[in-house]
Each structure stands twice: as C-alpha cells, then as structure tokens.
C-alpha atoms as a PDB file:
ATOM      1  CA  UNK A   1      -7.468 -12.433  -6.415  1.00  0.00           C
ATOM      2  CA  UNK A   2      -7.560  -9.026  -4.240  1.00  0.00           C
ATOM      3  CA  UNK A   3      -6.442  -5.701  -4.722  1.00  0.00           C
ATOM      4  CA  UNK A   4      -5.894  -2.877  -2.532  1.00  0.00           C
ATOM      5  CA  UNK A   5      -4.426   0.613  -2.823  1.00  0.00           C
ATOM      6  CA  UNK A   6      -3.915   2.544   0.582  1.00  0.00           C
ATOM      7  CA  UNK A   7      -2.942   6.067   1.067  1.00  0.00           C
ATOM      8  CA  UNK A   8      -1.629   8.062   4.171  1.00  0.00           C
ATOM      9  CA  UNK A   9      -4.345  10.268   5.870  1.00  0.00           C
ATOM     10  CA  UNK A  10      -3.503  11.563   9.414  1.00  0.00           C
ATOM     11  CA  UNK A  11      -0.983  11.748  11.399  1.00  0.00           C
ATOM     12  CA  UNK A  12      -0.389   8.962  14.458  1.00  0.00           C
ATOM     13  CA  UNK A  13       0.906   9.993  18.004  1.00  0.00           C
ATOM     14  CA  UNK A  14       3.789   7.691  18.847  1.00  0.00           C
ATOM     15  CA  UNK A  15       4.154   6.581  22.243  1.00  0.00           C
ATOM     16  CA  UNK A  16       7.195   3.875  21.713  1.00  0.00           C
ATOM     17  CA  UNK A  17       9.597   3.416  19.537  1.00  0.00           C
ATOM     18  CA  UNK A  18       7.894   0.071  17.900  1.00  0.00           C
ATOM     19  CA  UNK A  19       7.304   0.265  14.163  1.00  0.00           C
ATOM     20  CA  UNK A  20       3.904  -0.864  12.829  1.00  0.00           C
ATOM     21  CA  UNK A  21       2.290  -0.011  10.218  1.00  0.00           C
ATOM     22  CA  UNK A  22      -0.951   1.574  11.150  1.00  0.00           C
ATOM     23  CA  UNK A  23      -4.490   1.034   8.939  1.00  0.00           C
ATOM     24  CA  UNK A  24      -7.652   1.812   9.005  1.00  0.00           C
ATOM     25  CA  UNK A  25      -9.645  -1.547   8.764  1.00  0.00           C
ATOM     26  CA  UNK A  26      -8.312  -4.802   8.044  1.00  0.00           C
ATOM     27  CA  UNK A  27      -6.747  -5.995   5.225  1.00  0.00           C
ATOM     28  CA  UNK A  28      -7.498  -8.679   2.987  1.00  0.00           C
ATOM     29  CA  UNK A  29      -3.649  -9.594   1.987  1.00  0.00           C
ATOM     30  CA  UNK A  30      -1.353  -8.519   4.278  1.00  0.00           C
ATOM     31  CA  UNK A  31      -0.557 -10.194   7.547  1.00  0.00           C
ATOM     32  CA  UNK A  32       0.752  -8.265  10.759  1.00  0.00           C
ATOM     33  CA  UNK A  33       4.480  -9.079   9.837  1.00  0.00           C
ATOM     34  CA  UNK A  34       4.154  -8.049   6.807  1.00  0.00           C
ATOM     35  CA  UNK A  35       3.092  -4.939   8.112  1.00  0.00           C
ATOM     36  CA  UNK A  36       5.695  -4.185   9.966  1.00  0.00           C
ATOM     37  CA  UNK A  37       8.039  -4.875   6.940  1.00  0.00           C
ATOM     38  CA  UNK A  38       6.021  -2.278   4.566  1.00  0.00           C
ATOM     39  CA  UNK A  39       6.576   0.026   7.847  1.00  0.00           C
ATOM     40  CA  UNK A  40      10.326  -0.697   8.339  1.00  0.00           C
ATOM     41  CA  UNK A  41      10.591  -0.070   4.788  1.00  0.00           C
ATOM     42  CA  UNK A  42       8.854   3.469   4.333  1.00  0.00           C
ATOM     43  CA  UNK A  43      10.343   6.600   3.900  1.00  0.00           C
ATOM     44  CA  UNK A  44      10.698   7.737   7.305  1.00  0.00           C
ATOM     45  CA  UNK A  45       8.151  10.704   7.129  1.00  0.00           C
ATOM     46  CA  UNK A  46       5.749   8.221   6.303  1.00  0.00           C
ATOM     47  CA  UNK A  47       6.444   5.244   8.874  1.00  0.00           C
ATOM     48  CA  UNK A  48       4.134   6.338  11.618  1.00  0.00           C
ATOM     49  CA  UNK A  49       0.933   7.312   9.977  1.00  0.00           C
ATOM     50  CA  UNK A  50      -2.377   5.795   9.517  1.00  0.00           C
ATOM     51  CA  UNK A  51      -2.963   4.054   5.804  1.00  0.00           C
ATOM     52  CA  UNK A  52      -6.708   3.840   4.871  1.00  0.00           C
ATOM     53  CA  UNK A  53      -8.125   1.785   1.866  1.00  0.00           C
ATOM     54  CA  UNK A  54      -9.134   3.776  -1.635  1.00  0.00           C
ATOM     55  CA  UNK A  55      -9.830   1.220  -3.620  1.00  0.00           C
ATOM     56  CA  UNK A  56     -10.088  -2.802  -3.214  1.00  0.00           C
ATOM     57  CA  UNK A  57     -11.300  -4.763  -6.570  1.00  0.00           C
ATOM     58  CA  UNK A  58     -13.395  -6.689  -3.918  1.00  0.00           C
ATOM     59  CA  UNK A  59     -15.557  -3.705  -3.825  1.00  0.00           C
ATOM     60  CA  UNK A  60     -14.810  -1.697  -6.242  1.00  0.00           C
ATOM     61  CA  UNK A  61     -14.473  -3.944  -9.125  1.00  0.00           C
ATOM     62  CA  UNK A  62     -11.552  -4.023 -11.803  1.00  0.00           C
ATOM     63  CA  UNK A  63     -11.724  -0.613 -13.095  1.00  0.00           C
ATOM     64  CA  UNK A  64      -8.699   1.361 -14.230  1.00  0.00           C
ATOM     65  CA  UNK A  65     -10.842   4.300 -14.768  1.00  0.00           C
ATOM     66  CA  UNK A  66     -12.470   3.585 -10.964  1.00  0.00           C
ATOM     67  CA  UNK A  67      -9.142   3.139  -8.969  1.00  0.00           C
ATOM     68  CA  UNK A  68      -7.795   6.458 -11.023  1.00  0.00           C
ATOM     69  CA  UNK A  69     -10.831   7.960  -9.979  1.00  0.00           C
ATOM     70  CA  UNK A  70     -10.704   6.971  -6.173  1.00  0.00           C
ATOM     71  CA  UNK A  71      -6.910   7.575  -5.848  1.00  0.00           C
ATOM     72  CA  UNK A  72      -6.559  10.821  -7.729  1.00  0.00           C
ATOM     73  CA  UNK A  73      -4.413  13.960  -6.498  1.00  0.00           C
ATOM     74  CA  UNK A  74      -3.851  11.030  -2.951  1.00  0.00           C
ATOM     75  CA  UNK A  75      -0.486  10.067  -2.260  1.00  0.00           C
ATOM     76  CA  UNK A  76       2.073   8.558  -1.221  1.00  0.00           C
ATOM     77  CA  UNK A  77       0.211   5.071  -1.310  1.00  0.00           C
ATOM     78  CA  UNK A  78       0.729   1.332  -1.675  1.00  0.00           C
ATOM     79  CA  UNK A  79      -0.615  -0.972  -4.136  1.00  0.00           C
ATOM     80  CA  UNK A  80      -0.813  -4.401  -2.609  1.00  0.00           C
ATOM     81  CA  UNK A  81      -2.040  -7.113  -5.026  1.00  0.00           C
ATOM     82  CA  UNK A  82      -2.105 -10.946  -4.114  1.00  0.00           C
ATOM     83  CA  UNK A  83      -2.115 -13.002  -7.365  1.00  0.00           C
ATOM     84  CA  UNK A  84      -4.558 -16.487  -7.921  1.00  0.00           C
ATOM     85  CA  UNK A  85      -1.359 -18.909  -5.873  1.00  0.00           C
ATOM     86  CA  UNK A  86      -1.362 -16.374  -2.470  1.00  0.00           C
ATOM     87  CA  UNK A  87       1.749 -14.328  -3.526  1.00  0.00           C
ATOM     88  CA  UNK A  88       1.983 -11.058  -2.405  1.00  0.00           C
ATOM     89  CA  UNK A  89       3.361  -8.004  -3.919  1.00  0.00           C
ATOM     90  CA  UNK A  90       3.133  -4.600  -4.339  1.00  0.00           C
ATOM     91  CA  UNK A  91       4.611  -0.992  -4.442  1.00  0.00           C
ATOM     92  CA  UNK A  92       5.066   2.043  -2.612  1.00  0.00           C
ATOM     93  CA  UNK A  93       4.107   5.292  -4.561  1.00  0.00           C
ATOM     94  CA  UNK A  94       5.471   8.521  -3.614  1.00  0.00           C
ATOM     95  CA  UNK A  95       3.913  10.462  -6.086  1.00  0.00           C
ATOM     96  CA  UNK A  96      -0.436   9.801  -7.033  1.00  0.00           C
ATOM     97  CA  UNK A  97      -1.296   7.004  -9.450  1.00  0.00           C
ATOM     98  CA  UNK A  98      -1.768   7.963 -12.558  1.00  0.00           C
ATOM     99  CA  UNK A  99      -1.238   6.982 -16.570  1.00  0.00           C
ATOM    100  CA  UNK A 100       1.988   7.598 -18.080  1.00  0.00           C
ATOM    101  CA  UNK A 101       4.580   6.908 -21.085  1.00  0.00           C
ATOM    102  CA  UNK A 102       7.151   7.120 -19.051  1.00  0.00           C
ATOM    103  CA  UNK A 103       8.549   6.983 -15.641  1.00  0.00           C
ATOM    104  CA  UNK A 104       7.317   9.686 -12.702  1.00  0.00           C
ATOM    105  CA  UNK A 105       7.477   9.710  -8.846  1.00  0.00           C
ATOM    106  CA  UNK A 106      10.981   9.661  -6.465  1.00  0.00           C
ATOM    107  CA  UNK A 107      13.261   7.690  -5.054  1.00  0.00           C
ATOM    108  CA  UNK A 108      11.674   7.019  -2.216  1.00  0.00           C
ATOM    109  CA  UNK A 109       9.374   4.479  -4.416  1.00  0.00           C
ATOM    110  CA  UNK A 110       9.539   0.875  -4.342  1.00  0.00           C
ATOM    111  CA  UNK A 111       8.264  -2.435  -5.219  1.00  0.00           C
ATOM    112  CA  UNK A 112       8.370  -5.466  -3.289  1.00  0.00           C
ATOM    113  CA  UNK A 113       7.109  -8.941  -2.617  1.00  0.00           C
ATOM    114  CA  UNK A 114       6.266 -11.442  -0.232  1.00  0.00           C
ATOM    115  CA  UNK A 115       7.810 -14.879  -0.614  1.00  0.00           C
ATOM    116  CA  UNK A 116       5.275 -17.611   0.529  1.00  0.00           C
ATOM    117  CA  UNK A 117       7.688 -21.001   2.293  1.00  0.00           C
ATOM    118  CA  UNK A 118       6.223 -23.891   2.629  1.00  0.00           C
ATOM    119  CA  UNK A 119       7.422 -26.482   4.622  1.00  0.00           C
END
C-alpha cells in the first residue's frame, strides 16, 4: 500500500492550452490519465502548477505525527492513497492538513476515486 501527499510549489509557464497535471518526480499511484483528471478537476488557480511530494509512507513511514510534520502551514495539496487491491483514491485540500473535531477548508475541496475495470 502507498501513500502520497503533494503540494503546489511554483508556478508553470503555459505554452498551450493542454491540461496536465505537472509533478515533480514520478509517482507511485497515479497514471498519466489520471493526471490529467486531478488537473481537469482543480480549482482553476491551481491547474497549471507544479505538485511536488511531502510525504510518501514508502519513505517516510506511517506516521501521523511525520506527515503533519512534513505538510504543515503547505497547501492546497492532494492526498493520494492506493489501498492493498490497486484502488485509487484521494482528496484535494484547499486548506493545510491538520487534526480537527470538526470540519475546516473550502469548497474548492474534494475527494475522489479511481475505478479499476477489468475486462
């Protein structure tokens, strides 16, 4: 099982009109049309820019205290998260990660999944 959380960092001069998103690195999860899904599906200030990883339980082991740590005061980000049978889901967080009773962040957040068909 695999874990990432990715934030935005810098800005990413646009030269068409294609949507992608951008990352730094490759991911573990997420193939390139699923990419372009997360991207079609960000707020628009965010579609264009460059996501990098902050925390992958690959590396950084399974940590609340860790990923907290990494991701602290960094936003808007994504949590993607592929489970034991290859499903993918995930969220997009407009506001930082962070414990709470109750609910915080925007509108612009979301969760989502990827359905795996078989054939």
């Amino acid at each position: 099982m695999s874990s990432m959380v990715f934030l935005v960092s810098t800005l990413v001069h646009i030269l068409s009109r294609k949507t992608e998103l951008k990352m730094m690195g490759e991911s573990e999860i997420i193939t390139p049309h699923m990419k372009h899904y997360l991207a079609c599906m960000a707020p628009e200030i965010y579609r264009y820019r460059t996501w990098k990883p902050l925390f992958n339980i690959s590396h950084d082991g399974v940590s609340y205290s860790t990923m907290f740590c990494k991701t602290k005061n960094l936003y808007p980000s994504y949590i993607l998260i592929e489970d034991i049978k290859g499903q993918v889901f995930g969220a997009f967080l407009s506001r930082e990660i962070r414990e709470s009773n109750r609910f915080y962040g925007t509108g612009e957040s979301f969760v989502f999944t990827f359905k795996v068909i078989c054939y």
